[in-house]
PDB file of N, CA and C in Angstrom:
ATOM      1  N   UNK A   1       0.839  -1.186   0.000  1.00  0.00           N
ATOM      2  CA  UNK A   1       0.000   0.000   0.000  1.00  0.00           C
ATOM      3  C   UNK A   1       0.881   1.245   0.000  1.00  0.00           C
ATOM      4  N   UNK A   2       0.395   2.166  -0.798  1.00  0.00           N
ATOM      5  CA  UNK A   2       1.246   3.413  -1.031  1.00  0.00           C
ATOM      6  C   UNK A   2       1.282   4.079   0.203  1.00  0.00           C
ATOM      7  N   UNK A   3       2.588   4.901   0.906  1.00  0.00           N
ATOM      8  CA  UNK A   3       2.377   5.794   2.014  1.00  0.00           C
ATOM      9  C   UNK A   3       1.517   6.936   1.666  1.00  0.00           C
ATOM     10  N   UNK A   4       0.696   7.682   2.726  1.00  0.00           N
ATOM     11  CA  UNK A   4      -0.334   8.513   2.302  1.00  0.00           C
ATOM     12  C   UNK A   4       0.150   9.268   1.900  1.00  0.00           C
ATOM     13  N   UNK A   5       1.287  10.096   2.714  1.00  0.00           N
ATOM     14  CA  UNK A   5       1.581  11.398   1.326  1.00  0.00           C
ATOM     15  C   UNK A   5       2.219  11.602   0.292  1.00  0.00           C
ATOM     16  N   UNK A   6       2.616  10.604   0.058  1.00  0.00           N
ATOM     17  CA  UNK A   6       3.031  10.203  -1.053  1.00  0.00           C
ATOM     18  C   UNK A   6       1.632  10.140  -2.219  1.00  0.00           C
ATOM     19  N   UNK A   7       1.054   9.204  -1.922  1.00  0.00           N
ATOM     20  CA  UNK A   7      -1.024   9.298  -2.388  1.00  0.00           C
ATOM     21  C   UNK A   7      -1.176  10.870  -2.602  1.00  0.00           C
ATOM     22  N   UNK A   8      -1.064  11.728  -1.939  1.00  0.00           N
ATOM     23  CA  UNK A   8      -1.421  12.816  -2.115  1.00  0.00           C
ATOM     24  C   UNK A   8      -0.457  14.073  -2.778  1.00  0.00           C
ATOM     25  N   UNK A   9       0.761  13.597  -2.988  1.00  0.00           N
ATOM     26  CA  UNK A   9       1.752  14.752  -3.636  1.00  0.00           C
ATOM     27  C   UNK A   9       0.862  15.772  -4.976  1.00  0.00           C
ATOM     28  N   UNK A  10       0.553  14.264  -5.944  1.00  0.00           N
ATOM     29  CA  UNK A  10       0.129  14.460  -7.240  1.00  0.00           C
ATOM     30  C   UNK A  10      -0.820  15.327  -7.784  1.00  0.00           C
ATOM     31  N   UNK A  11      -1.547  15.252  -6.222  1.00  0.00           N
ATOM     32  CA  UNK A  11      -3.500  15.685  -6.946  1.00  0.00           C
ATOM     33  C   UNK A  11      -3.417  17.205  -6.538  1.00  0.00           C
ATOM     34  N   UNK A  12      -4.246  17.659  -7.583  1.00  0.00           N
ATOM     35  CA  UNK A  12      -4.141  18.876  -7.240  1.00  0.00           C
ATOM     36  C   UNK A  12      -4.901  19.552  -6.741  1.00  0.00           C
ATOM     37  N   UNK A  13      -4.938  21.147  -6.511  1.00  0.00           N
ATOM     38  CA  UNK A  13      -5.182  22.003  -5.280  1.00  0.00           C
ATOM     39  C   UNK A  13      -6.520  21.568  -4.744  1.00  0.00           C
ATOM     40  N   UNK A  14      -7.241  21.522  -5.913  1.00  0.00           N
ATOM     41  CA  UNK A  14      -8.599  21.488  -5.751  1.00  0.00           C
ATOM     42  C   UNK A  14      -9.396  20.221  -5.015  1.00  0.00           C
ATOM     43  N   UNK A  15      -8.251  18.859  -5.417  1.00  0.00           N
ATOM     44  CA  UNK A  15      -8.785  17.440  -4.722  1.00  0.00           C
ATOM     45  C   UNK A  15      -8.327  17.111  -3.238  1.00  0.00           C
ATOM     46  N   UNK A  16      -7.587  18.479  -3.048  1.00  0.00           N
ATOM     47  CA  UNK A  16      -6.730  18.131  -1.748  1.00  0.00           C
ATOM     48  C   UNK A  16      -7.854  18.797  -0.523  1.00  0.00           C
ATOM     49  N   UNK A  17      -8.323  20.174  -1.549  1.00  0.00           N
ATOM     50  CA  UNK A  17      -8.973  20.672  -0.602  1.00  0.00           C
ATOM     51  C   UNK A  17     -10.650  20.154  -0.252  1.00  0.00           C
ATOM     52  N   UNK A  18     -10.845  19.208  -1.343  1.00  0.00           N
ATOM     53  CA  UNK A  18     -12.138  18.304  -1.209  1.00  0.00           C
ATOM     54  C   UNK A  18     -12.065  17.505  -0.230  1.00  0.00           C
ATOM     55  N   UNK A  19     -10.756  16.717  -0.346  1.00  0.00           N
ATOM     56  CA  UNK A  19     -10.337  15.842   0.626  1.00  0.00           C
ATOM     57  C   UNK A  19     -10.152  15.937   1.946  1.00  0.00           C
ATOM     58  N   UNK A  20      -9.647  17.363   2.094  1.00  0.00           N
ATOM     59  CA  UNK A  20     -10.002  18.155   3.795  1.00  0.00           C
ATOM     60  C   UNK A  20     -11.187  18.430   4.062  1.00  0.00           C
ATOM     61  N   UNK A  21     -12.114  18.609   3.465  1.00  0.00           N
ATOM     62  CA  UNK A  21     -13.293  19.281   3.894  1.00  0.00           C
ATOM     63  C   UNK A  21     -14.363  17.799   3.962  1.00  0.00           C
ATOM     64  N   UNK A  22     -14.098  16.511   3.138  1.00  0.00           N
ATOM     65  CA  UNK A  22     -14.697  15.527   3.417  1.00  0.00           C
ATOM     66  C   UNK A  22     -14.196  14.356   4.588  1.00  0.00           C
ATOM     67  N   UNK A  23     -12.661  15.104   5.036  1.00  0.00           N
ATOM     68  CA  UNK A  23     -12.410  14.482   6.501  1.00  0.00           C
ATOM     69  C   UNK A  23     -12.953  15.202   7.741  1.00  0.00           C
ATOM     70  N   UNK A  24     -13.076  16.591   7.543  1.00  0.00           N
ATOM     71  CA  UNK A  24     -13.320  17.549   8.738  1.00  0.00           C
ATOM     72  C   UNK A  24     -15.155  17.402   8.552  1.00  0.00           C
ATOM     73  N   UNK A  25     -15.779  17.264   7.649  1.00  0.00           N
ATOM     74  CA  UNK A  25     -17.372  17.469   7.740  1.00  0.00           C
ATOM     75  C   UNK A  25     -17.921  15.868   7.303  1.00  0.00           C
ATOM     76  N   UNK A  26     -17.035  15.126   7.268  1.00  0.00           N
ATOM     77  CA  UNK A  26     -17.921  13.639   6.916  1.00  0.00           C
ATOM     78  C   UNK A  26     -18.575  13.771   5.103  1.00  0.00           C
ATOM     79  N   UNK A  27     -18.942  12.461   4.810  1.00  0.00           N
ATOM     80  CA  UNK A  27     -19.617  11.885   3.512  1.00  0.00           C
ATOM     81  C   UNK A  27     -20.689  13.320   3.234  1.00  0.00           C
ATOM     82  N   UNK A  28     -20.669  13.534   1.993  1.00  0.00           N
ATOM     83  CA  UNK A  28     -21.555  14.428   1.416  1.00  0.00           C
ATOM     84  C   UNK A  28     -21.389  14.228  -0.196  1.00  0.00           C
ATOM     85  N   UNK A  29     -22.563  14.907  -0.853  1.00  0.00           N
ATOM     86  CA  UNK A  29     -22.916  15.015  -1.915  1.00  0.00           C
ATOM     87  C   UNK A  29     -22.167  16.163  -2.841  1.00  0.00           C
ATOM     88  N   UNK A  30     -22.232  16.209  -4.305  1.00  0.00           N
ATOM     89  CA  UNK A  30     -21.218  16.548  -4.548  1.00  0.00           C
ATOM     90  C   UNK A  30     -21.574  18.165  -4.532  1.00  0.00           C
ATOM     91  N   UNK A  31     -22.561  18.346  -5.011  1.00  0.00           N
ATOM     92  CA  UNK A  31     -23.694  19.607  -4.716  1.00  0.00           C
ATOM     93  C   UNK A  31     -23.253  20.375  -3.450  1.00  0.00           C
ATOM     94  N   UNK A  32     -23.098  19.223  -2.184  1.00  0.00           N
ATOM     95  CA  UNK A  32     -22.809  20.393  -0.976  1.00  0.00           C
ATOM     96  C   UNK A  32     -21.173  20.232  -0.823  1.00  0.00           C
ATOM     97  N   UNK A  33     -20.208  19.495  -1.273  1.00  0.00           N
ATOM     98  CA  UNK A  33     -18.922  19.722  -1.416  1.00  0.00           C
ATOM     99  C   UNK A  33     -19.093  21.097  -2.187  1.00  0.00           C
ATOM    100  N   UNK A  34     -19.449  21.314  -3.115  1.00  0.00           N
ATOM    101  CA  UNK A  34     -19.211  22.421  -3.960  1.00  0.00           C
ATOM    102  C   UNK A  34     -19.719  23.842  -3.287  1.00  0.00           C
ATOM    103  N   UNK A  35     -20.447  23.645  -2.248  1.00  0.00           N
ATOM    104  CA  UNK A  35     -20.915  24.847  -1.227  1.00  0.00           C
ATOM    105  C   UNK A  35     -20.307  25.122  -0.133  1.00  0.00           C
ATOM    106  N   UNK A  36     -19.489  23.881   0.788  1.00  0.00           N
ATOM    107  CA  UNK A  36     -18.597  23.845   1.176  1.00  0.00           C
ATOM    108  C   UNK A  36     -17.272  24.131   1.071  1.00  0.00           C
ATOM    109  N   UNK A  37     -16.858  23.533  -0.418  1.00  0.00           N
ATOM    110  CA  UNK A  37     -15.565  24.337  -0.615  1.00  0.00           C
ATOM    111  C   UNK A  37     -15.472  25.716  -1.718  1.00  0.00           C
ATOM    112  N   UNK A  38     -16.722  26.250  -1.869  1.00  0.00           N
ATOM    113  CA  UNK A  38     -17.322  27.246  -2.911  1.00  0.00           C
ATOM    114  C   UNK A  38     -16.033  27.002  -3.718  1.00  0.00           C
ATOM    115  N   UNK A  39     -16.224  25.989  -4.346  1.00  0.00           N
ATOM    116  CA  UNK A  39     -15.638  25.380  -5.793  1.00  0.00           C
ATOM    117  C   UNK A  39     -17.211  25.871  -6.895  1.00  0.00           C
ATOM    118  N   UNK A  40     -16.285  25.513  -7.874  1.00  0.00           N
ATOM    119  CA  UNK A  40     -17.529  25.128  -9.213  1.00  0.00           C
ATOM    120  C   UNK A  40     -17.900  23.424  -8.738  1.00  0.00           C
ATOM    121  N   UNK A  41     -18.945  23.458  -9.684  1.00  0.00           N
ATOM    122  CA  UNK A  41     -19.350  22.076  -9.395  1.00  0.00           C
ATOM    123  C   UNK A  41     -18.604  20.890 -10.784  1.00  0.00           C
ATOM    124  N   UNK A  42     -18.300  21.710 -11.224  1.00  0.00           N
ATOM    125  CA  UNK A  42     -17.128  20.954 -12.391  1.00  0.00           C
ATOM    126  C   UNK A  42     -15.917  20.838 -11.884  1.00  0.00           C
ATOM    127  N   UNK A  43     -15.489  21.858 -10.964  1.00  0.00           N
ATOM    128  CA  UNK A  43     -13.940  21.284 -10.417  1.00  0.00           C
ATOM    129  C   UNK A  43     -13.869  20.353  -9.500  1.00  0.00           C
ATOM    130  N   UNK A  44     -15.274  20.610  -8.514  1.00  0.00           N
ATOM    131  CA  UNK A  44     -15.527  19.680  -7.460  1.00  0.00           C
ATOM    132  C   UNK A  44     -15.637  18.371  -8.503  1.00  0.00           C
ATOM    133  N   UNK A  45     -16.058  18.449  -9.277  1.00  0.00           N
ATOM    134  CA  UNK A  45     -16.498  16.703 -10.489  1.00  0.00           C
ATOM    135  C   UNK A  45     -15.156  15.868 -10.705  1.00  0.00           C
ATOM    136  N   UNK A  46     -14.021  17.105 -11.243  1.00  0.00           N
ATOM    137  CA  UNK A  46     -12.594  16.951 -11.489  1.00  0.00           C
ATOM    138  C   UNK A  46     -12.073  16.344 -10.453  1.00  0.00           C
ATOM    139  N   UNK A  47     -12.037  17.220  -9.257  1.00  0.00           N
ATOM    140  CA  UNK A  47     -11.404  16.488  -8.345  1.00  0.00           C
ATOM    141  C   UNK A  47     -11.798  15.246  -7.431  1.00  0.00           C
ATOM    142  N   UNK A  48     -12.831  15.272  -7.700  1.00  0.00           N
ATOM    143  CA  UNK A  48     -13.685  13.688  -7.415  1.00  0.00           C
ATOM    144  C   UNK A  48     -13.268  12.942  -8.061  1.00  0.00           C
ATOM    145  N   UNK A  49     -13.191  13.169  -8.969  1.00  0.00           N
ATOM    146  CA  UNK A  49     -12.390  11.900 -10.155  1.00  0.00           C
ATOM    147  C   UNK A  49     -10.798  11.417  -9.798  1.00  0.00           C
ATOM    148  N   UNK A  50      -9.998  12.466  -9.873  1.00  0.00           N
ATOM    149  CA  UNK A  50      -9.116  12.547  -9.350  1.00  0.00           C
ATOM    150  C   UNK A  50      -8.434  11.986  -8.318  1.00  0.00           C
ATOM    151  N   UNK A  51      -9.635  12.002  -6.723  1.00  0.00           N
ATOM    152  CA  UNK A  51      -9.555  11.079  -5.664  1.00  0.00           C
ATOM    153  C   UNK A  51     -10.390   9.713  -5.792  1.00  0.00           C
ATOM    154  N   UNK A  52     -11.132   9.601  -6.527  1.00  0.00           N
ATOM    155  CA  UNK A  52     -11.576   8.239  -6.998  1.00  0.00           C
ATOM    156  C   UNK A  52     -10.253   7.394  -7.722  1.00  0.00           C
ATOM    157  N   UNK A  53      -9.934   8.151  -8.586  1.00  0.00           N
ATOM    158  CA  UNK A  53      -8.654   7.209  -9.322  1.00  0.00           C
ATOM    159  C   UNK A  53      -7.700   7.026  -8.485  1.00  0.00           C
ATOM    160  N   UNK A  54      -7.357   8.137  -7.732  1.00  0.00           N
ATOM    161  CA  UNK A  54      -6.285   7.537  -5.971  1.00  0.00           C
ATOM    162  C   UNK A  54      -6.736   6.502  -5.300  1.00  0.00           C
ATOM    163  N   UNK A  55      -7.977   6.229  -5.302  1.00  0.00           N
ATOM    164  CA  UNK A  55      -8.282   5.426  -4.413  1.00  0.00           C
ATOM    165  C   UNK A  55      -8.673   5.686  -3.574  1.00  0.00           C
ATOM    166  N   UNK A  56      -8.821   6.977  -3.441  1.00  0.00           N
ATOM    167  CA  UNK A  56      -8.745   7.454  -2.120  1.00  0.00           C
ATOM    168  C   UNK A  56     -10.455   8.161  -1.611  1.00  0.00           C
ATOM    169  N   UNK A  57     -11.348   7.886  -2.402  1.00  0.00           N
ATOM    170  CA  UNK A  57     -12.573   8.456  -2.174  1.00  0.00           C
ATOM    171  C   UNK A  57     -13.689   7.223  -2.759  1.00  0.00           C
ATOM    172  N   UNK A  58     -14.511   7.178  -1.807  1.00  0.00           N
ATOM    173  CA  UNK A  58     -15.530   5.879  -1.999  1.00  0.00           C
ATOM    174  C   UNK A  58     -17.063   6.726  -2.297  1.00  0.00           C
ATOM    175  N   UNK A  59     -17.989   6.257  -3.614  1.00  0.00           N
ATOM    176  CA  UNK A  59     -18.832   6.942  -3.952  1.00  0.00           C
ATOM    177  C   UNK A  59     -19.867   5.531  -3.655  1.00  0.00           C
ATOM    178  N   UNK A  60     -21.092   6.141  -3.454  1.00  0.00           N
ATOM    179  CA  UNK A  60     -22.640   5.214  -2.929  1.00  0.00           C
ATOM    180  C   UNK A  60     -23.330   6.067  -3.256  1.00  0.00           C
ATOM    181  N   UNK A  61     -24.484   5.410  -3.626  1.00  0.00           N
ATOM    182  CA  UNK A  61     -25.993   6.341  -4.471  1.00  0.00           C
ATOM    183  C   UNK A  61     -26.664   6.491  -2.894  1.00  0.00           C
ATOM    184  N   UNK A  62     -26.836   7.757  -3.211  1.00  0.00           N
ATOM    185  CA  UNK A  62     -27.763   8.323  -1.699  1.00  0.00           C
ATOM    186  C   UNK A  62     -29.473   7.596  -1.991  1.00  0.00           C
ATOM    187  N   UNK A  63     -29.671   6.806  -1.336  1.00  0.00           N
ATOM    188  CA  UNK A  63     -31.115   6.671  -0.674  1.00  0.00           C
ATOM    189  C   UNK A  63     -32.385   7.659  -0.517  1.00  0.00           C
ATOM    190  N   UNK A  64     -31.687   8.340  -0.276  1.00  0.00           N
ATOM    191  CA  UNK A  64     -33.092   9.390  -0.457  1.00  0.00           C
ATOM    192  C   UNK A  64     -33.315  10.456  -1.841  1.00  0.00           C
ATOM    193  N   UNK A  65     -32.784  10.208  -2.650  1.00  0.00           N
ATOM    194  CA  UNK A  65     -32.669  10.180  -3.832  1.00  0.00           C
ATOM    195  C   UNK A  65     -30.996   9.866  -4.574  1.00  0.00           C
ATOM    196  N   UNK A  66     -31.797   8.612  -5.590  1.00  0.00           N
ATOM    197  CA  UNK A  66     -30.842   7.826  -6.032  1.00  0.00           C
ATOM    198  C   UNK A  66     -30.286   8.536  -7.459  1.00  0.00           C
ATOM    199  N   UNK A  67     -30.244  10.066  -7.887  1.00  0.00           N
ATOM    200  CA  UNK A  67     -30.271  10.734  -8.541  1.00  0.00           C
ATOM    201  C   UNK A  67     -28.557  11.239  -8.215  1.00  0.00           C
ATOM    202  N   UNK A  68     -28.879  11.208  -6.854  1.00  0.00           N
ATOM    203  CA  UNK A  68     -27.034  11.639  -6.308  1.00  0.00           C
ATOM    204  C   UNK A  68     -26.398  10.673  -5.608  1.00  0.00           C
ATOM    205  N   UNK A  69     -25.191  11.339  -6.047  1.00  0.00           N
ATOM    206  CA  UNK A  69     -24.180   9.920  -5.009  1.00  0.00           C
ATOM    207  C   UNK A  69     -23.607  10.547  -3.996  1.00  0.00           C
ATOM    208  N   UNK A  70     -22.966  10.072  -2.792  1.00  0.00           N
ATOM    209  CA  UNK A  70     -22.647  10.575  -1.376  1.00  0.00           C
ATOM    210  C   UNK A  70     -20.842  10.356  -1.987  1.00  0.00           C
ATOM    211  N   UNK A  71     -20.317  11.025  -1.458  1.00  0.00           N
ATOM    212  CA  UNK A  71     -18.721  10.044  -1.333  1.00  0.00           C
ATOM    213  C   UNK A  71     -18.168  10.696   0.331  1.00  0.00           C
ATOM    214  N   UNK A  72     -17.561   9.778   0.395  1.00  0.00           N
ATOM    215  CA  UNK A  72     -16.579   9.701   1.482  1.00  0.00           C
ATOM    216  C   UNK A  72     -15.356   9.139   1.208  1.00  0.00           C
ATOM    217  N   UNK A  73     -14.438   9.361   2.670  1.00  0.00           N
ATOM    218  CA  UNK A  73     -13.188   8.486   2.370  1.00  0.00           C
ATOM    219  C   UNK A  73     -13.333   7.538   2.737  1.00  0.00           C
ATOM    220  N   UNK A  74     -12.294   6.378   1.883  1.00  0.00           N
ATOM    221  CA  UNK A  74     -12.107   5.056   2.265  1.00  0.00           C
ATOM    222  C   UNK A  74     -11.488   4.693   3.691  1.00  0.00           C
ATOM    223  N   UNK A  75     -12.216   3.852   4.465  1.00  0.00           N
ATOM    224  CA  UNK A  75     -11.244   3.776   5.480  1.00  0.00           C
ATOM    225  C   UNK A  75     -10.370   3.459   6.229  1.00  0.00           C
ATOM    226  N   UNK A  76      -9.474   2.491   4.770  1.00  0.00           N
ATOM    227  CA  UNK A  76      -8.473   2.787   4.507  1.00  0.00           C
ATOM    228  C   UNK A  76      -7.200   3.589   5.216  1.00  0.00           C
ATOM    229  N   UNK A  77      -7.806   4.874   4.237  1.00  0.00           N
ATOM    230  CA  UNK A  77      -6.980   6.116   4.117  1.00  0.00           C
ATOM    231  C   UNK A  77      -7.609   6.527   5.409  1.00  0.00           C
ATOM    232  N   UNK A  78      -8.712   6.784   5.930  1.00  0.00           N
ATOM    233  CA  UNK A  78      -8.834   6.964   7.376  1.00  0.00           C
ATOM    234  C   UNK A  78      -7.999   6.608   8.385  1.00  0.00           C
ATOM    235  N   UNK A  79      -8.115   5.654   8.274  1.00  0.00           N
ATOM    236  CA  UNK A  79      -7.149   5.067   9.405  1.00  0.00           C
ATOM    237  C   UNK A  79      -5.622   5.212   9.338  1.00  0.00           C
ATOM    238  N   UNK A  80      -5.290   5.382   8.042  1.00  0.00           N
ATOM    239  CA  UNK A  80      -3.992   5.965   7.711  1.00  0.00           C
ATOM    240  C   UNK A  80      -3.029   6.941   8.173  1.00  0.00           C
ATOM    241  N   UNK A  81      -4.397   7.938   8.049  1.00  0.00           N
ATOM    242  CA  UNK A  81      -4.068   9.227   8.628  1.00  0.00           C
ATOM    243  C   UNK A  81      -3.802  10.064   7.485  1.00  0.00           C
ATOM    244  N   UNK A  82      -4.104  11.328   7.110  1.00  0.00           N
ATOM    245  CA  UNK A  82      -4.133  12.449   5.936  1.00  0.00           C
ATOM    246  C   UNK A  82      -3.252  12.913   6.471  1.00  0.00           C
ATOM    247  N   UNK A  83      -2.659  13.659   5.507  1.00  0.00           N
ATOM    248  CA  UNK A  83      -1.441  15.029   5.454  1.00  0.00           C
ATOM    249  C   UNK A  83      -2.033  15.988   6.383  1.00  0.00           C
ATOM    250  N   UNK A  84      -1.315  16.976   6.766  1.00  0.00           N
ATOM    251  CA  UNK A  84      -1.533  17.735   7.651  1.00  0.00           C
ATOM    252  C   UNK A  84      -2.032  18.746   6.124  1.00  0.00           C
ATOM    253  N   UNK A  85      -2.746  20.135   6.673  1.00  0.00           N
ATOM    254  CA  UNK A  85      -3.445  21.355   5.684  1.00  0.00           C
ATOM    255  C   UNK A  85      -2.241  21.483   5.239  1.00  0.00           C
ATOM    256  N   UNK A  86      -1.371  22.131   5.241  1.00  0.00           N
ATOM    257  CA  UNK A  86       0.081  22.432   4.936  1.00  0.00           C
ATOM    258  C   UNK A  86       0.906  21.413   3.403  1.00  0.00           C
ATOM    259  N   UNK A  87       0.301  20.305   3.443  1.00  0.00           N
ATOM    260  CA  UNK A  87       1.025  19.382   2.714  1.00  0.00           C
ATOM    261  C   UNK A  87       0.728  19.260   1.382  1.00  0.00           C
TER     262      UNK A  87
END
């Protein structure tokens, strides 16, 4: 398994800062990532992709409408431990 920050050198500004804001506020939709990190909702898309292809972000169709998907981190990488903001 890759060391985490190493996982995280690559991705850029925008997936890093998805990635903080979906460890500090928990699983959400991509709609309120994008209100959360007042991203566009295309960069928030980008960088979802981005941490999906790391591995590093787990997507599930929300239940209360199956129209959106939730993602969170894997926990995995939870338990791993993330880079500090700085990194």
């Amino acid at each position: 398994m890759t060391h985490a920050p190493e996982r995280f050198y690559d991705l850029p500004p925008s997936a890093k800062l998805v990635l903080k804001v979906l460890q500090v506020e928990g699983a959400m939709t991509q709609g309120r990532i994008a209100t959360e990190t007042r991203l566009s909702k295309r960069t928030v898309r980008y960088a979802l992709e981005n941490l999906r292809d790391a591995d590093v972000v787990h997507k599930r169709v929300c239940f209360r409408d199956a129209r959106k998907s939730i993602y969170s981190i894997h926990d995995s990488i939870a338990s791993d431990g993330l880079p500090a903001t700085g990194d």
